[in-house]
C-alpha atoms as a PDB file:
ATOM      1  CA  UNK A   1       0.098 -61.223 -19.641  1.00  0.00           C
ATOM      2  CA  UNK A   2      -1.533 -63.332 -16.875  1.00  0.00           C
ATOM      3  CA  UNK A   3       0.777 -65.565 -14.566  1.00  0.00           C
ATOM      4  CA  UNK A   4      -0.091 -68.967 -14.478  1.00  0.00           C
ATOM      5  CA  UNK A   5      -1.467 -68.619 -10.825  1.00  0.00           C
ATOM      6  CA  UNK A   6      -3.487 -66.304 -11.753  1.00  0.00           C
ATOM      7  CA  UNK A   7      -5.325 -68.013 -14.824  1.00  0.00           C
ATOM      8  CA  UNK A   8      -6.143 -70.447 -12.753  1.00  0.00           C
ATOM      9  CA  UNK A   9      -7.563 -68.565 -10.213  1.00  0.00           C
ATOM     10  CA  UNK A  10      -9.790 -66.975 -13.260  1.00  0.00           C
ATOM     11  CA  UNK A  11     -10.522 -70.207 -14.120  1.00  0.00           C
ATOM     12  CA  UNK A  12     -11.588 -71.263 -10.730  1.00  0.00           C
ATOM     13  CA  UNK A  13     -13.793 -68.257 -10.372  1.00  0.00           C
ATOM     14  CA  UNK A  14     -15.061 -68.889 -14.102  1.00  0.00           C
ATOM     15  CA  UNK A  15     -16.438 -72.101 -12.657  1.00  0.00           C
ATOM     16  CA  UNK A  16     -17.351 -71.516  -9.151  1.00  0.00           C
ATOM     17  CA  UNK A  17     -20.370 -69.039 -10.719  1.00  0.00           C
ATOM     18  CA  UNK A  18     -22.243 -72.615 -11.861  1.00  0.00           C
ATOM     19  CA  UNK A  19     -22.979 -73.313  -7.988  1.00  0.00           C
ATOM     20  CA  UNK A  20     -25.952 -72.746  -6.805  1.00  0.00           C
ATOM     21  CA  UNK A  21     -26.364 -70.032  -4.475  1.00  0.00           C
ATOM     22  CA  UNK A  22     -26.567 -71.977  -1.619  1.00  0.00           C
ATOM     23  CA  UNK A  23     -23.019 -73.421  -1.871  1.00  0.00           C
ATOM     24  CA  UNK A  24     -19.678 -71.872  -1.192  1.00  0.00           C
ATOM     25  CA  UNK A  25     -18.937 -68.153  -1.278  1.00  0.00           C
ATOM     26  CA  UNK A  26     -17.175 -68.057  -4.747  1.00  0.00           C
ATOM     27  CA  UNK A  27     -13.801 -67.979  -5.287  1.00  0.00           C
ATOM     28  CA  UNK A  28     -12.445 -64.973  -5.849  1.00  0.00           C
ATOM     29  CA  UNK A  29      -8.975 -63.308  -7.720  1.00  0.00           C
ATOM     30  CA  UNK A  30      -7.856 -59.884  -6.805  1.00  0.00           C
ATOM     31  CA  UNK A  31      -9.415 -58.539 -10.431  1.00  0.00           C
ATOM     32  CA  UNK A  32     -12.892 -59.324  -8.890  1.00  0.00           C
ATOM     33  CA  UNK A  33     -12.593 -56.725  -5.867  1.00  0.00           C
ATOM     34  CA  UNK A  34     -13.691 -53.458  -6.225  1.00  0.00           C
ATOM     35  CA  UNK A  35     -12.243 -50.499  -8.367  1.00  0.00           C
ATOM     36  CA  UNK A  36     -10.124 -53.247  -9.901  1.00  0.00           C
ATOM     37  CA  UNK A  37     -10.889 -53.164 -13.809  1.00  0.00           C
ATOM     38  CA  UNK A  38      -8.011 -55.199 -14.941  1.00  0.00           C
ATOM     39  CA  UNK A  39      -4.775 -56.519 -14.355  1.00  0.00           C
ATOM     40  CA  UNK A  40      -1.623 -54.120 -14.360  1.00  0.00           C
ATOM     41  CA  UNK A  41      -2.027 -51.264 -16.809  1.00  0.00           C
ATOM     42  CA  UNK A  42      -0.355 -52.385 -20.201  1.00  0.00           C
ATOM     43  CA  UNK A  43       1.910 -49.134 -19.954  1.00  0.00           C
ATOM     44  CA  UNK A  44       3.254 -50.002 -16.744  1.00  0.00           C
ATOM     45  CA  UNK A  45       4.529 -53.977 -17.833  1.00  0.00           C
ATOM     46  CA  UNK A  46       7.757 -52.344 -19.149  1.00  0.00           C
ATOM     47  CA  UNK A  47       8.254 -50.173 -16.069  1.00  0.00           C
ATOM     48  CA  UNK A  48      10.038 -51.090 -12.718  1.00  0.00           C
ATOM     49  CA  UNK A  49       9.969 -49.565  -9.530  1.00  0.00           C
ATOM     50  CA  UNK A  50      12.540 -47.263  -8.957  1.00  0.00           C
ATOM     51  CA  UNK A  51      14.617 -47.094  -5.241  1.00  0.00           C
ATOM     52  CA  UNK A  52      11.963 -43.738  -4.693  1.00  0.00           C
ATOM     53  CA  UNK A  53       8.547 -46.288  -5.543  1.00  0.00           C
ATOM     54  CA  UNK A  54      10.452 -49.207  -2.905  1.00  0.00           C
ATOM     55  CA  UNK A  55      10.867 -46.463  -0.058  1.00  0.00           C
ATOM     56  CA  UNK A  56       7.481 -45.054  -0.481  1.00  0.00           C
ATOM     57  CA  UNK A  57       6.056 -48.493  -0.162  1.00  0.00           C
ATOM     58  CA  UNK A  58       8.444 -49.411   2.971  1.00  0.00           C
ATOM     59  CA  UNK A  59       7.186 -45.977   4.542  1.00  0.00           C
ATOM     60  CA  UNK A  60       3.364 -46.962   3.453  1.00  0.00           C
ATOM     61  CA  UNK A  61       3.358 -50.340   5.332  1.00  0.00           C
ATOM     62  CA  UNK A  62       2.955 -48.963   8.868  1.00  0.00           C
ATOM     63  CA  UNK A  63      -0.363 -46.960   7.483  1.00  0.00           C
ATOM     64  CA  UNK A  64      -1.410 -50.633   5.452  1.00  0.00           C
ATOM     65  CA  UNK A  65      -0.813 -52.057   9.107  1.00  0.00           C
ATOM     66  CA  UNK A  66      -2.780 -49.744  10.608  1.00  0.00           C
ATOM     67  CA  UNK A  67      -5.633 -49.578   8.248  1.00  0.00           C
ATOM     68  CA  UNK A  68      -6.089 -53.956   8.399  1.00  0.00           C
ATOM     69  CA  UNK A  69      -6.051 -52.806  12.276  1.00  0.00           C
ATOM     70  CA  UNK A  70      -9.277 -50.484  11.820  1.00  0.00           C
ATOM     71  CA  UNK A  71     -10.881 -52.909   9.654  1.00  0.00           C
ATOM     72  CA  UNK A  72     -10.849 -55.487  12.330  1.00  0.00           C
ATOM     73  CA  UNK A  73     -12.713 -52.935  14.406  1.00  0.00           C
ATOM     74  CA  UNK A  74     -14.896 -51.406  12.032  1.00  0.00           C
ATOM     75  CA  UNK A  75     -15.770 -52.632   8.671  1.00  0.00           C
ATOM     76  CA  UNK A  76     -16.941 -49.514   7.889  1.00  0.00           C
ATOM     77  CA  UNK A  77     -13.791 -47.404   8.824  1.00  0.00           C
ATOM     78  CA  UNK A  78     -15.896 -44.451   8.919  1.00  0.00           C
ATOM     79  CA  UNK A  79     -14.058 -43.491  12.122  1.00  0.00           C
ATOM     80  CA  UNK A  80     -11.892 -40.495  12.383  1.00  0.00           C
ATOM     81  CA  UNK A  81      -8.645 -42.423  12.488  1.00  0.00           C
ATOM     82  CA  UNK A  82      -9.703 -44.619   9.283  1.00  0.00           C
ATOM     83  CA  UNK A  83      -9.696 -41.501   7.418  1.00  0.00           C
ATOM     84  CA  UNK A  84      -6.546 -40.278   8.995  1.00  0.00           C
ATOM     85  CA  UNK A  85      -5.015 -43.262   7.299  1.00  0.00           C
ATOM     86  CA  UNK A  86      -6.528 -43.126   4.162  1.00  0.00           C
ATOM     87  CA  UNK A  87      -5.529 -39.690   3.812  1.00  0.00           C
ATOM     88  CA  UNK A  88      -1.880 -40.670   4.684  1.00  0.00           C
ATOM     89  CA  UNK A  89      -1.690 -43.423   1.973  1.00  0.00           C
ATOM     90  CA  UNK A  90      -3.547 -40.892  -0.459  1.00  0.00           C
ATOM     91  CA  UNK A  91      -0.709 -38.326   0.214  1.00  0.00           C
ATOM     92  CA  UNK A  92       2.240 -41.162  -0.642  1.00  0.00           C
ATOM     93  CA  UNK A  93       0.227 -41.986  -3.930  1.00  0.00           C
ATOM     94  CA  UNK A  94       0.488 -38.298  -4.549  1.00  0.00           C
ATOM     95  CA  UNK A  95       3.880 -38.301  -3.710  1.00  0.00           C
ATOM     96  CA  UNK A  96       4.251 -40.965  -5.935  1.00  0.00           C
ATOM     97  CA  UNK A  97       1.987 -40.024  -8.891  1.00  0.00           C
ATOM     98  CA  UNK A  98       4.185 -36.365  -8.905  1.00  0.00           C
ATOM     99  CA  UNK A  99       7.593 -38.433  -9.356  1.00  0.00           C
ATOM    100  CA  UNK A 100       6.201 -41.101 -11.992  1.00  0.00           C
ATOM    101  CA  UNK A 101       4.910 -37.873 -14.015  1.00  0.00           C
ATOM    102  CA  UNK A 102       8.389 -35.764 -13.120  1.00  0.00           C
ATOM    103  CA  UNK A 103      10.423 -39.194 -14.232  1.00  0.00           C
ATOM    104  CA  UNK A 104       7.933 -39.095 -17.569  1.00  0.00           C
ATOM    105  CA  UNK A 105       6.650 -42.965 -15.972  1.00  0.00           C
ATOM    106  CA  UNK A 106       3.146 -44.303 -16.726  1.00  0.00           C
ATOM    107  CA  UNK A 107       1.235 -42.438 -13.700  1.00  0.00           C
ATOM    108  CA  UNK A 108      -0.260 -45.353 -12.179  1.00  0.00           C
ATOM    109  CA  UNK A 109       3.203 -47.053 -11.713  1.00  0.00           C
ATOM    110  CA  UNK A 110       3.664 -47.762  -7.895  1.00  0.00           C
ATOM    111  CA  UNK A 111      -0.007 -46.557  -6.586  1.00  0.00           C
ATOM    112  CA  UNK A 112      -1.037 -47.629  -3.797  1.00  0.00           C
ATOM    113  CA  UNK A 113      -4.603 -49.371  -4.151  1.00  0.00           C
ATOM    114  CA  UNK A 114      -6.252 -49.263  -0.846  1.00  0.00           C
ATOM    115  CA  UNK A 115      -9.326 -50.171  -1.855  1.00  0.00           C
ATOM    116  CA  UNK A 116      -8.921 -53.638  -3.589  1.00  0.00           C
ATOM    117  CA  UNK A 117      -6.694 -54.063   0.391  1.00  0.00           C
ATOM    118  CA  UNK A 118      -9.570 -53.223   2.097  1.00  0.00           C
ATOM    119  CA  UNK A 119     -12.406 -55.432  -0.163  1.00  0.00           C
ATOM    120  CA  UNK A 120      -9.617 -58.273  -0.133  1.00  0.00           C
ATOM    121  CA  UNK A 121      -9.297 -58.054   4.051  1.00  0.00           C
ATOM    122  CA  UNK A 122     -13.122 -58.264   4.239  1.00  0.00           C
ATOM    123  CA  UNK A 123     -12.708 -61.706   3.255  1.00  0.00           C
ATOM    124  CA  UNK A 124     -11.213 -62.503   6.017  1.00  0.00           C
ATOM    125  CA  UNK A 125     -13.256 -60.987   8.623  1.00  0.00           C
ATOM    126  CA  UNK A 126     -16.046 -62.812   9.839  1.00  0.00           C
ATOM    127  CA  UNK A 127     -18.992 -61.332   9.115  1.00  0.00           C
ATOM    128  CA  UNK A 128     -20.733 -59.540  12.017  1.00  0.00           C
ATOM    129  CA  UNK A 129     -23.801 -62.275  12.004  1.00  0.00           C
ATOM    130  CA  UNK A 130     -21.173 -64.812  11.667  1.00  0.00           C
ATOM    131  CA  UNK A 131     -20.875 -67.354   8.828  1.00  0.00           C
ATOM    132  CA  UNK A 132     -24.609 -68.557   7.044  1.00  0.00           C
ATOM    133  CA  UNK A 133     -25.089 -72.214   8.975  1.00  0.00           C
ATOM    134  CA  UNK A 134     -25.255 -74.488   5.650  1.00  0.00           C
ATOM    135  CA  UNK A 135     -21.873 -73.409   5.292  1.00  0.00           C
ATOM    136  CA  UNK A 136     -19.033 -76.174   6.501  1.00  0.00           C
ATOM    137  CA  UNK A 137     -16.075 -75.498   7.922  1.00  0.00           C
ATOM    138  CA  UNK A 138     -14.189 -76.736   5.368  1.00  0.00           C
ATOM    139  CA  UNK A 139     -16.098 -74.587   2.695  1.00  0.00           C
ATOM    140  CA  UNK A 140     -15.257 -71.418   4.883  1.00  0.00           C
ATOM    141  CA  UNK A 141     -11.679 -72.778   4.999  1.00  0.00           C
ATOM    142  CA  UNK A 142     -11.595 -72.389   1.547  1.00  0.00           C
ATOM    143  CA  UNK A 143     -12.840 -69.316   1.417  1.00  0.00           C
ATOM    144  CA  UNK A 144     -10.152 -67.786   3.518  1.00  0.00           C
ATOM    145  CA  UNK A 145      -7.425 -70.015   1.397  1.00  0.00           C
ATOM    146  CA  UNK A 146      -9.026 -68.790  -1.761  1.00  0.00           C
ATOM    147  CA  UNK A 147      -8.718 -64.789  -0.222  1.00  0.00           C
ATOM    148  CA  UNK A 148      -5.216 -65.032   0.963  1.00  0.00           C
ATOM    149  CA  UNK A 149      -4.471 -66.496  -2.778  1.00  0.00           C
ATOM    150  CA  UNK A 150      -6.242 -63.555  -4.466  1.00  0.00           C
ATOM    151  CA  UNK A 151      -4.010 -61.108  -1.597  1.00  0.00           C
ATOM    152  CA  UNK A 152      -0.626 -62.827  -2.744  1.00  0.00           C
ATOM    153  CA  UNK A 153      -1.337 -62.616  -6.691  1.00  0.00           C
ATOM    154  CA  UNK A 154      -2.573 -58.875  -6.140  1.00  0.00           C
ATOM    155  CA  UNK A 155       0.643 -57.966  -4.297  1.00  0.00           C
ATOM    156  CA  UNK A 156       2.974 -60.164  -6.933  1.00  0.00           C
ATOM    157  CA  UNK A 157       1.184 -58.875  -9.602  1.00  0.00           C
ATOM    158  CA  UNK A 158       1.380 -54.913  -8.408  1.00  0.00           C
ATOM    159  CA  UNK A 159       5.157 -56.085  -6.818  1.00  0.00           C
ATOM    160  CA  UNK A 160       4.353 -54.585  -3.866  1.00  0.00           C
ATOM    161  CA  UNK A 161       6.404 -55.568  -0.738  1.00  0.00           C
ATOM    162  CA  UNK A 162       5.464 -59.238  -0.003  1.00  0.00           C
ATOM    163  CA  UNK A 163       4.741 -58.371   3.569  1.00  0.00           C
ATOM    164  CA  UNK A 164       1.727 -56.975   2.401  1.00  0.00           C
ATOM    165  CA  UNK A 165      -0.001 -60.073   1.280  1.00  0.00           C
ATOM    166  CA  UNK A 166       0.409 -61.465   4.978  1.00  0.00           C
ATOM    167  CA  UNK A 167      -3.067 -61.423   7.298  1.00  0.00           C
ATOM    168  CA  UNK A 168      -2.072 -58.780   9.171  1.00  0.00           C
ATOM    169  CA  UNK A 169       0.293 -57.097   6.816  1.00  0.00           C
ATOM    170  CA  UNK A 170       3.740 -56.111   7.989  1.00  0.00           C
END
């Protein structure tokens, strides 16, 4: 079941594809980002964290800190580091996916989706070229307004700590 926030936010981005494609960036909801198929998996609605899912994510936030960090640097983050980090939240989410599956919960419960962070973040990084020039500044305002929306209903929706959905995280 959608929230209300975020049916509106699908009905914003419903209507923002009618602009041409000169006008604003459209609006976008976490659901559009990459590797992001649907809202929370039906199996896991019925399923709460459990004190081990809340300390993984508290132990996780440093590397989701870290991560927004490299991103600023290197929208690529093909470094070294960047895939020190990934491979750091990858090893919680296995951490993770081994209790769900020991605690016979829905595997998915409490995973850590990097990915729909990292398209999310991009958002709100100027582009290296900087911003098109018909664009106003109040249209790129509410760009970034409509990309910190889509970062708080991802991180309600998933319940992940609400520090998350702060640009930076903490």
């Amino acid at each position: 079941m959608l929230s209300a926030r975020a049916r509106a936010h699908r009905e914003l981005s419903a209507n923002s594809n009618m602009v041409g494609k000169s006008a604003t960036p459209k609006r976008k909801t976490f659901e559009s980002y990459a590797d992001h198929p649907k809202f929370r998996h039906p199996d896991d609605l019925n399923e709460f964290y459990t004190d081990f899912h809340r300390e993984k994510h508290q132990g996780a936030t440093k590397h989701i800190r870290e991560l927004f960090d490299m991103l600023q640097k290197d929208m690529s983050l093909r470094s070294q580091e960047a895939q020190k980090v990934k491979q750091e939240l990858d090893n919680i989410d296995r951490q993770i996916l081994n209790m769900n599956i020991t605690g016979g919960l829905s595997p998915g419960l409490g995973q850590i989706r990097r990915e729909i962070f990292i398209s999310i973040w991009r958002s709100f990084l100027t582009p290296p070229c900087g911003w098109p020039m018909h664009l106003t500044k109040a249209q790129i305002s509410e760009f970034y307004l409509s990309a910190k929306l889509a970062l708080k209903d991802f991180c309600e929706e998933y319940d992940y700590p609400c520090g998350w959905a702060c640009v930076p995280p903490c």
